[in-house]
C-alpha atoms as a PDB file:
ATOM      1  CA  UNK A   1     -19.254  -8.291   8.027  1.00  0.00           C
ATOM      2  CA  UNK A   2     -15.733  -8.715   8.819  1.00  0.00           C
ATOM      3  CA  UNK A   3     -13.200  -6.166   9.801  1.00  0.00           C
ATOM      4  CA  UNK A   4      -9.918  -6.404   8.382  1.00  0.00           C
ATOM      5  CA  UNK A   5      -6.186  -7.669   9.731  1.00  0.00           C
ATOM      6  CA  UNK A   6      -3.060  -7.360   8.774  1.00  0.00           C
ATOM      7  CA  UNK A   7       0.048  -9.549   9.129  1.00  0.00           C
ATOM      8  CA  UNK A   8       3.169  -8.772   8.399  1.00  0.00           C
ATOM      9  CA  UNK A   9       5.757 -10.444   6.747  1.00  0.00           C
ATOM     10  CA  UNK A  10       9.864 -10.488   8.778  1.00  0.00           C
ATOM     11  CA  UNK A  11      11.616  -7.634   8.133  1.00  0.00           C
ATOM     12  CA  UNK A  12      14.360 -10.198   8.070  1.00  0.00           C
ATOM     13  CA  UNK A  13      12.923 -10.613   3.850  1.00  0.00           C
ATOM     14  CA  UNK A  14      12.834  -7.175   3.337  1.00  0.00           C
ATOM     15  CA  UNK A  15      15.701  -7.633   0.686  1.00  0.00           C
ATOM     16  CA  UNK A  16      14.572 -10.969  -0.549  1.00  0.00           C
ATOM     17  CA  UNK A  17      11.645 -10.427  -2.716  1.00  0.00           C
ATOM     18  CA  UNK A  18      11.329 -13.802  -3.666  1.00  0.00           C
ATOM     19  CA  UNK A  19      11.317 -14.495   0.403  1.00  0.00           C
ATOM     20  CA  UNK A  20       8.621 -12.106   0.857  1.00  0.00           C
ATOM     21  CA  UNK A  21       6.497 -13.278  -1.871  1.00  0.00           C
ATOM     22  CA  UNK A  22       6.692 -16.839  -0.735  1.00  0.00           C
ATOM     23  CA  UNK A  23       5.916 -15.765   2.826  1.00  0.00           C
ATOM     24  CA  UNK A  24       3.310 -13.464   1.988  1.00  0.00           C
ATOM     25  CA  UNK A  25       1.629 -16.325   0.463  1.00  0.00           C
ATOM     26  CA  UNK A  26       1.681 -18.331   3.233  1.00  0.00           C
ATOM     27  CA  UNK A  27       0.662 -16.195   5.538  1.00  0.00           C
ATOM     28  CA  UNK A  28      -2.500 -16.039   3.837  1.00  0.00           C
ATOM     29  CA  UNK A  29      -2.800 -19.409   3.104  1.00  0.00           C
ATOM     30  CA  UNK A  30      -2.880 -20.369   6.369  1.00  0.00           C
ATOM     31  CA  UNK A  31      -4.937 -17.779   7.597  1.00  0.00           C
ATOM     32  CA  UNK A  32      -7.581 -18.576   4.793  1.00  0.00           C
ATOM     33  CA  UNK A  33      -9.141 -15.534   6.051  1.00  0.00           C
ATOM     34  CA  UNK A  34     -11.268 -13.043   3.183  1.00  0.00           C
ATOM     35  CA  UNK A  35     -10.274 -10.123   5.456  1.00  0.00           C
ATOM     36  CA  UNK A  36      -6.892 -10.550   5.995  1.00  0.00           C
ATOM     37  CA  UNK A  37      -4.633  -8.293   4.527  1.00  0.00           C
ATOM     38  CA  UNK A  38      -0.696  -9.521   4.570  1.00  0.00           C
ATOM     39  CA  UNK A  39       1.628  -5.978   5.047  1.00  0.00           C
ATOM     40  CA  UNK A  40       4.633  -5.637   3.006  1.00  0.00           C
ATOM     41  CA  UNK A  41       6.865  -2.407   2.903  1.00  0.00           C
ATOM     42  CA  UNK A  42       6.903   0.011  -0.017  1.00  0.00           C
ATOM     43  CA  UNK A  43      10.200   0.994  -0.191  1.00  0.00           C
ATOM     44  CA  UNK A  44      12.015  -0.019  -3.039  1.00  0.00           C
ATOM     45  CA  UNK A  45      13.094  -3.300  -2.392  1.00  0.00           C
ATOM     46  CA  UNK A  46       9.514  -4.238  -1.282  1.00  0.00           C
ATOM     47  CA  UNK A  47       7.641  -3.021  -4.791  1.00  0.00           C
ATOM     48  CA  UNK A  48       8.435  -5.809  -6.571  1.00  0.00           C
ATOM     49  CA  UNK A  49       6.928  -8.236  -3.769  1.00  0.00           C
ATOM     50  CA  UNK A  50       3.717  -5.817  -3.679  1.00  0.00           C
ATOM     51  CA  UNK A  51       3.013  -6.507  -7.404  1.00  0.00           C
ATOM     52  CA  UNK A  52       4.127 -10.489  -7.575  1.00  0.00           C
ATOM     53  CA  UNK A  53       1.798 -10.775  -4.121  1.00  0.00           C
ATOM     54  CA  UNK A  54      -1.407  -9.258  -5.641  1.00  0.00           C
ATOM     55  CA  UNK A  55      -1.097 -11.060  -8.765  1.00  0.00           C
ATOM     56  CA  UNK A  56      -0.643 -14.238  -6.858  1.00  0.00           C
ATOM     57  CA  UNK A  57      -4.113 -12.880  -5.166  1.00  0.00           C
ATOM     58  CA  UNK A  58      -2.731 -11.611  -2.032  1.00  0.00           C
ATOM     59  CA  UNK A  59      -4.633  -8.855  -0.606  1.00  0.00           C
ATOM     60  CA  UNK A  60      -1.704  -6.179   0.357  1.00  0.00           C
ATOM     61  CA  UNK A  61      -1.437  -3.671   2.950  1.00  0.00           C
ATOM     62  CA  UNK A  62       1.374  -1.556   2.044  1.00  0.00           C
ATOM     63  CA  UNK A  63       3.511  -0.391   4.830  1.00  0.00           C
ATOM     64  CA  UNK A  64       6.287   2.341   5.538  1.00  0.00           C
ATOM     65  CA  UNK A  65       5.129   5.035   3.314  1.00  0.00           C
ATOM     66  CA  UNK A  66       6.284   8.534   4.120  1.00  0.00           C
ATOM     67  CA  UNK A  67       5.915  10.416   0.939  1.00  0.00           C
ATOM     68  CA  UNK A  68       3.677  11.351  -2.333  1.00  0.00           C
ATOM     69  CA  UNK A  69       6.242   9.297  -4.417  1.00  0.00           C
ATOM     70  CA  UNK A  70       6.085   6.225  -2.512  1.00  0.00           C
ATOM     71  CA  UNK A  71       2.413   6.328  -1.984  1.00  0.00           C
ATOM     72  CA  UNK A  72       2.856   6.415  -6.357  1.00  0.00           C
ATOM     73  CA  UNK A  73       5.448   3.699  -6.571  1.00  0.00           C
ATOM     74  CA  UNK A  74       2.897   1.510  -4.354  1.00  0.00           C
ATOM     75  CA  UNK A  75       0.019   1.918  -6.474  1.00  0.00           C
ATOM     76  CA  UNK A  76       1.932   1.413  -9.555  1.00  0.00           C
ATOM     77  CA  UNK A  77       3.149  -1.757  -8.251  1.00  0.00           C
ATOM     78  CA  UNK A  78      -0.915  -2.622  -7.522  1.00  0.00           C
ATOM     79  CA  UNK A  79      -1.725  -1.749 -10.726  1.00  0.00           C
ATOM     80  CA  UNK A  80       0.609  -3.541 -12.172  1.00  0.00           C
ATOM     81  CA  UNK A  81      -0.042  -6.408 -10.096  1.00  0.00           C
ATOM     82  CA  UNK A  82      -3.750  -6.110 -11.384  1.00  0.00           C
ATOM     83  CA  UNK A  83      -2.848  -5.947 -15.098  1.00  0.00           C
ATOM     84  CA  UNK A  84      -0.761  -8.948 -14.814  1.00  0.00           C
ATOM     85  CA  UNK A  85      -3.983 -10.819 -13.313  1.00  0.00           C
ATOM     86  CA  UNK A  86      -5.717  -9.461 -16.240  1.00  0.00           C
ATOM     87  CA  UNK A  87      -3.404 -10.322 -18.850  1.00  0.00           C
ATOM     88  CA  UNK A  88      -3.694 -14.063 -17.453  1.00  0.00           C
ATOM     89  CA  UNK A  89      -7.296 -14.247 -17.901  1.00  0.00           C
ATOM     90  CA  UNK A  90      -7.875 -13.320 -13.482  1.00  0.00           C
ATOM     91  CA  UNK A  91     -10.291 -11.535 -11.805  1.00  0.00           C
ATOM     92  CA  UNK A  92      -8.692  -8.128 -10.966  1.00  0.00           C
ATOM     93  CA  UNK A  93     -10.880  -7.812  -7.692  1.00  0.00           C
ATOM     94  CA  UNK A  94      -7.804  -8.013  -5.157  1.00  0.00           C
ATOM     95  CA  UNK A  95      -7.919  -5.632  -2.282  1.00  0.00           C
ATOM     96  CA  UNK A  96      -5.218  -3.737  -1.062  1.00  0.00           C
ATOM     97  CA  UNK A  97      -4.606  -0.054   0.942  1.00  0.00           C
ATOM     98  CA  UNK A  98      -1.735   1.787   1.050  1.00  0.00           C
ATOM     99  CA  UNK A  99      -0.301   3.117   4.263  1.00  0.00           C
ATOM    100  CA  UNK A 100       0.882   6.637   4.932  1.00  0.00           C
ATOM    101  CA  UNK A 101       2.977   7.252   8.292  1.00  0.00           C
ATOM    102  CA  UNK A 102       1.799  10.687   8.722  1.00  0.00           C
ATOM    103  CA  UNK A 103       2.902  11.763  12.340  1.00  0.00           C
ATOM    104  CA  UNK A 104       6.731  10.895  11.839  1.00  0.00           C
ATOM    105  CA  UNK A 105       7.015  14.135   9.550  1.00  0.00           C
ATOM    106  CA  UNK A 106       6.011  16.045  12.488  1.00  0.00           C
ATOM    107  CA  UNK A 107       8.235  14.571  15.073  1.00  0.00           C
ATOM    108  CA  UNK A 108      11.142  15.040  12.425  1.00  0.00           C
ATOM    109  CA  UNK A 109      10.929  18.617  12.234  1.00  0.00           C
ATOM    110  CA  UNK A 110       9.172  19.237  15.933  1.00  0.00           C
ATOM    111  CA  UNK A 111      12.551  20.987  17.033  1.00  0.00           C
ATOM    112  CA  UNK A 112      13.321  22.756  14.126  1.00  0.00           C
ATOM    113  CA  UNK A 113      10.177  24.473  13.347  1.00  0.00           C
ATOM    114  CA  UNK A 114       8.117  27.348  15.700  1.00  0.00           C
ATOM    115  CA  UNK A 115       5.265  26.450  17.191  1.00  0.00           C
ATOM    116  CA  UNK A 116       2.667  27.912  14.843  1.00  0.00           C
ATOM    117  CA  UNK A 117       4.192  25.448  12.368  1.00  0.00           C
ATOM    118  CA  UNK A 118       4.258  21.805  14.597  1.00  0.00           C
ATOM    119  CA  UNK A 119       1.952  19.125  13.652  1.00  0.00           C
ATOM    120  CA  UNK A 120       1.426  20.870   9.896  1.00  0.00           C
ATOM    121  CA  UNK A 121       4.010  19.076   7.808  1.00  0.00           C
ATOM    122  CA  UNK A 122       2.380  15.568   8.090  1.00  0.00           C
ATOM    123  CA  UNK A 123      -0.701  17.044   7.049  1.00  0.00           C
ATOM    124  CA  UNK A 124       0.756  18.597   4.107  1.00  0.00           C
ATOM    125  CA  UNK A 125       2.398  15.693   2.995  1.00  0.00           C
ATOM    126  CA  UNK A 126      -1.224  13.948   3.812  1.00  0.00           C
ATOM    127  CA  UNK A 127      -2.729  15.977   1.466  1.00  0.00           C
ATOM    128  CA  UNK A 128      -0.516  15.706  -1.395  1.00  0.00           C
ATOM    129  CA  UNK A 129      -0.803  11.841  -1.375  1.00  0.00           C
ATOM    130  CA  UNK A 130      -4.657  12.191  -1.098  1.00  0.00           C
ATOM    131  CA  UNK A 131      -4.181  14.355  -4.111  1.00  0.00           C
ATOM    132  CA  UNK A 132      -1.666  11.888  -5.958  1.00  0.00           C
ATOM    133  CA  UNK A 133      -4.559   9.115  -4.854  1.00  0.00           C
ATOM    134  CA  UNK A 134      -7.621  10.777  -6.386  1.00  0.00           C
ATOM    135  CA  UNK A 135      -5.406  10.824  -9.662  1.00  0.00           C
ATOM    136  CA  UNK A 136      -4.534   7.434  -9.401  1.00  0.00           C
ATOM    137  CA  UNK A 137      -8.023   6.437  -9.162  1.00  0.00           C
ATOM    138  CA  UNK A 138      -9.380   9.086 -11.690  1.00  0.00           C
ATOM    139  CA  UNK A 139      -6.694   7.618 -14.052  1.00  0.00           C
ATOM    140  CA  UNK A 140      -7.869   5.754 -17.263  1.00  0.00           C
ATOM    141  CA  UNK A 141      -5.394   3.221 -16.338  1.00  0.00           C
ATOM    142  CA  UNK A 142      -7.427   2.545 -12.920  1.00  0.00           C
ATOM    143  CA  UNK A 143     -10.505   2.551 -14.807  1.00  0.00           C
ATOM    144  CA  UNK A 144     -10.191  -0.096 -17.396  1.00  0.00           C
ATOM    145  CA  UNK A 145      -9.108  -2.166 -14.589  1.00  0.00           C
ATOM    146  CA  UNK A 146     -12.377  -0.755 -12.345  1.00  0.00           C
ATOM    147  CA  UNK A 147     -14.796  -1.806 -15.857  1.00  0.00           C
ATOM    148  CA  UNK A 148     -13.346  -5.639 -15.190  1.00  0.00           C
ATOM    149  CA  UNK A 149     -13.834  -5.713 -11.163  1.00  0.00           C
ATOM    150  CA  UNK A 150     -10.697  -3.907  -9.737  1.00  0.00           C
ATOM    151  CA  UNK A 151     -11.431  -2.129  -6.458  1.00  0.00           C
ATOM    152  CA  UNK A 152      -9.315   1.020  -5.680  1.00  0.00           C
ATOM    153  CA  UNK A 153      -6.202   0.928  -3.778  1.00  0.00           C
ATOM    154  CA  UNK A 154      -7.279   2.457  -0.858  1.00  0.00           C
ATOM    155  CA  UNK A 155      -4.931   5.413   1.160  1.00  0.00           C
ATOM    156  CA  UNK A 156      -5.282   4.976   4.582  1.00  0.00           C
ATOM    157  CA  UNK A 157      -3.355   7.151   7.037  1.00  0.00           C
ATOM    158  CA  UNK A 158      -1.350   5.571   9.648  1.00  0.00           C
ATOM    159  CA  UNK A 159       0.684   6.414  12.799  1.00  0.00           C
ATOM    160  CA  UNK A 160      -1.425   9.745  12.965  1.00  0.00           C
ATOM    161  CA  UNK A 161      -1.202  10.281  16.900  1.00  0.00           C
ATOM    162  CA  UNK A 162       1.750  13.060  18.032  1.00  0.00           C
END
């Protein structure tokens, strides 16, 4: 059993999302690695490389999510990714998490906020994505992709430490 990498694409793409998608690819390519995961942001500019990447067959770790809406945008962008693959006649069984920076809403507000109420906003915002992610999974959407060999998107919480 393998444990699973990441590699990221440059930041210098982040605006190029034919760039990133082309990287991406090669990345893994080379690698030619089943547990290598190739990280590309989810902020807007990245979505569109997120969904061209895992219907290439790219397994995706998506970066630089701070928020319940972005965490949303990614996994619509995986989905979609996945019903393109599907729509082509692919297996939908491409693996992919979604990372949520959870500590930077807590070092944002540390100074502005009394003590009883440090280190709480990051968990807050945790738990709304965890709830956004158990409807995204729950979704029919998810499932008809789940009935032909989808995995789930999973959330994983990153940058976590103070």
């Amino acid at each position: 059993m393998y444990g699973f990498v990441s590699l990221e694409v440059s930041p210098l793409l982040a605006y190029d999302t034919q760039a990133t998608v082309k990287q991406a690819k090669a990345l893994h390519a080379q690698a030619n690695r089943p547990n290598l995961f190739i990280k590309i942001p989810g902020t807007r500019e990245g979505l569109p490389a997120i969904e061209e990447a895992i219907f290439a067959g790219v397994p995706v770790n998506v970066t630089l999510l701070f928020s319940t809406e972005q965490y949303q945008a990614a996994a619509d962008a995986y989905l979609k990714g996945l019903e393109r693959r599907v729509a082509a006649g692919l297996l939908p069984d491409i693996r992919s998490v979604a990372s949520l920076f959870v500590s930077r809403w807590d070092k944002a507000v540390m100074d502005k906020v009394p003590s009883a109420l440090r280190n709480t906003l990051g968990l807050a915002v945790s738990q709304q994505a965890y709830r956004a992610y158990r409807d995204v999974m729950d979704s029919n959407r998810f499932q008809r992709l789940a009935s032909l060999g989808a995995r789930s998107q999973r959330l994983l919480f990153a940058s976590t430490g103070n």
